[in-house]
N, C-alpha and C. Protein backbone atom coordinates (compact mmCIF):
# COMPACT_ATOMS: atom_id res chain seq x y z
N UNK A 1 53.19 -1.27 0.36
CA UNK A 1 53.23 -0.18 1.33
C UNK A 1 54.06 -0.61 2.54
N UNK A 2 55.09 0.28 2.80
CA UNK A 2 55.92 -0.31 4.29
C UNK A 2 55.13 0.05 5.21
N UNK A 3 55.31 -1.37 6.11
CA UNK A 3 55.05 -1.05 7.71
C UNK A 3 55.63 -0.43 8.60
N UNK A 4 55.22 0.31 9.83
CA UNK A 4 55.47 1.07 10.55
C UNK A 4 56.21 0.47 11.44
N UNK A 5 57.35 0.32 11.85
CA UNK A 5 57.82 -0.46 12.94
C UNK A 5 57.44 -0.04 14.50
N UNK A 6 56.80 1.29 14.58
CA UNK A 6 56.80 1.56 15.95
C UNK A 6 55.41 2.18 15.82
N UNK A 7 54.39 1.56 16.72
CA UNK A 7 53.20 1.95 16.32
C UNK A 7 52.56 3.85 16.73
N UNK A 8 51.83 4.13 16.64
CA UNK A 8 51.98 5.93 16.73
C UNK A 8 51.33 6.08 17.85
N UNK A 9 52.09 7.19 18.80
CA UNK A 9 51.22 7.22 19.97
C UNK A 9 51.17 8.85 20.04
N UNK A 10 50.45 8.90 21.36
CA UNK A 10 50.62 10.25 21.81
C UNK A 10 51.73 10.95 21.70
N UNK A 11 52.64 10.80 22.12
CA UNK A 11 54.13 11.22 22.76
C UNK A 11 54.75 11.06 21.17
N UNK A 12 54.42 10.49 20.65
CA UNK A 12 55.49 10.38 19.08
C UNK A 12 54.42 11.56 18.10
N UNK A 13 52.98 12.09 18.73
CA UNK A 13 52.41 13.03 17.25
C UNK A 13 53.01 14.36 17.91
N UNK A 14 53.18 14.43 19.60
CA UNK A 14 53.32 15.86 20.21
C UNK A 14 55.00 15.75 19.98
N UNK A 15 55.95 14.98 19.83
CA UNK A 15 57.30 15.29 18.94
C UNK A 15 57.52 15.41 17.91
N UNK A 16 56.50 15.18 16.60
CA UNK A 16 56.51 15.37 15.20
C UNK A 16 56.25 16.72 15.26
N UNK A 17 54.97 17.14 16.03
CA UNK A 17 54.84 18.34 15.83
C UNK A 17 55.93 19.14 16.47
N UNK A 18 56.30 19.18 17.94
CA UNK A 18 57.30 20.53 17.86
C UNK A 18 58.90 20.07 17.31
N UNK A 19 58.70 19.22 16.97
CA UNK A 19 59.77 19.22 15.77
C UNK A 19 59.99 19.74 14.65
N UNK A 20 58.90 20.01 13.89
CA UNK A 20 58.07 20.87 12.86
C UNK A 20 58.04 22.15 12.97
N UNK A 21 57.89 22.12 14.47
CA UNK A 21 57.67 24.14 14.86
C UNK A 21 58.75 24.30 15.05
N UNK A 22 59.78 23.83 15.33
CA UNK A 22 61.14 24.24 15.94
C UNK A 22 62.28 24.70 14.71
N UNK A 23 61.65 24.41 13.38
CA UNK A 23 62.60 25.10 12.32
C UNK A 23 62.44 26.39 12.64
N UNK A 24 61.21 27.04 12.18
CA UNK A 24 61.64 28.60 12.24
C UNK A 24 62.42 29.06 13.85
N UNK A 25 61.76 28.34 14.85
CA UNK A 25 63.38 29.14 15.44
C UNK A 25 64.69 29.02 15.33
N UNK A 26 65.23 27.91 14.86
CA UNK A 26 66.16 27.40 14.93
C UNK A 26 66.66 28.47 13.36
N UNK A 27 65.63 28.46 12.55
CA UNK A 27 66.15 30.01 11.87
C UNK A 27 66.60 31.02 11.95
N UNK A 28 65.72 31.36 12.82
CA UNK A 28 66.00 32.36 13.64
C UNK A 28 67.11 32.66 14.22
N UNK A 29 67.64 31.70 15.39
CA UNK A 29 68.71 31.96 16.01
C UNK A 29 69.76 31.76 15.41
N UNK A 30 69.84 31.12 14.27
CA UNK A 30 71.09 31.43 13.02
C UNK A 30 71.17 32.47 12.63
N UNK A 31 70.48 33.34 11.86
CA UNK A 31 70.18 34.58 11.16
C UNK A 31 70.78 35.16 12.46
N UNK A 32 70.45 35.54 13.81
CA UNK A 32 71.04 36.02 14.22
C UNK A 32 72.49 35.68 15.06
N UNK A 33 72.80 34.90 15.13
CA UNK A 33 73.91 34.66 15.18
C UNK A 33 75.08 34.93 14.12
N UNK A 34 74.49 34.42 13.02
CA UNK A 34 74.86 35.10 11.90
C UNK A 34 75.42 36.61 11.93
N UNK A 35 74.45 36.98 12.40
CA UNK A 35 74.20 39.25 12.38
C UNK A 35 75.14 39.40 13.64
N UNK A 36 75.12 38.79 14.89
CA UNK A 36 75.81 39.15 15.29
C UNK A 36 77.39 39.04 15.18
N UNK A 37 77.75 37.86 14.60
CA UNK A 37 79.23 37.54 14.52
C UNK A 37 80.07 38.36 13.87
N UNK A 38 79.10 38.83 12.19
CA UNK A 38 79.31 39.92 11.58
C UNK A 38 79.76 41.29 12.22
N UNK A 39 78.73 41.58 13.09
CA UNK A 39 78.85 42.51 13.53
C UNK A 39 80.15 42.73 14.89
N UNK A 40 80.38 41.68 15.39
CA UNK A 40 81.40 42.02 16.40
C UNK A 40 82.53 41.51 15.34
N UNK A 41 82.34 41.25 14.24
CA UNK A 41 83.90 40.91 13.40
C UNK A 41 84.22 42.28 12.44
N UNK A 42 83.56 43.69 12.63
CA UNK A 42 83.21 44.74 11.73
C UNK A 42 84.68 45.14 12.30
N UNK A 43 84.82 45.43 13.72
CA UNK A 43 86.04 46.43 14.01
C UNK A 43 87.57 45.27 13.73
N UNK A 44 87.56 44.23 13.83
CA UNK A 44 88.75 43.77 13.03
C UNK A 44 88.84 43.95 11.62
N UNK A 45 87.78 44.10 10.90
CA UNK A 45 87.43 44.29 9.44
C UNK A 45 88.42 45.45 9.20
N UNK A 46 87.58 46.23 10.13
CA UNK A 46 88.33 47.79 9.65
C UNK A 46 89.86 47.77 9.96
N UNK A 47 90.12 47.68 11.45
CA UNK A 47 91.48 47.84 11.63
C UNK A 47 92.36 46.95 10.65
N UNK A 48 91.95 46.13 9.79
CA UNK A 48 93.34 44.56 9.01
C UNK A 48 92.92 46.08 7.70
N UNK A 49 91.70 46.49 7.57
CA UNK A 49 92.02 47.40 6.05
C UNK A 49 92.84 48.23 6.15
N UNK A 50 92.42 48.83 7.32
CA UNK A 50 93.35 50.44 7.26
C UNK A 50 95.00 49.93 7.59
N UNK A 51 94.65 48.99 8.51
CA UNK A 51 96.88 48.26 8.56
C UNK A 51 97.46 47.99 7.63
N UNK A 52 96.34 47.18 6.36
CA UNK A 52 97.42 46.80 5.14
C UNK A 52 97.37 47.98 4.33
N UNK A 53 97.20 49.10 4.54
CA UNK A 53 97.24 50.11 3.55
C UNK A 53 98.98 51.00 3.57
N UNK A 54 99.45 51.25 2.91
CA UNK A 54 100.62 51.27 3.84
C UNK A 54 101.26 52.41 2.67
């Protein structure tokens, strides 16, 4: 069984944990970042379709 090199304290269980909690936001603010980029990239979308139509 390996040993622990750094023994466990307070301050190292209260950073495991919101380290743990901090995925779903960090989900979160992808997904929307995501939605938004999409969405402010919609009106170049349109204008490059309707330009190459010719």
């Amino acid at each position: 069984m390996a040993k622990r090199k750094r023994p466990i304290t307070a301050g190292n269980v209260v950073f495991e944990i919101f380290f743990i909690l901090s995925y779903p936001f960090i989900a979160t603010f992808s997904v929307l970042v995501t939605i938004l980029v999409w969405i402010f990239s919609l009106p170049s979308k349109i204008i490059a379709f309707f330009g190459s139509k010719k």
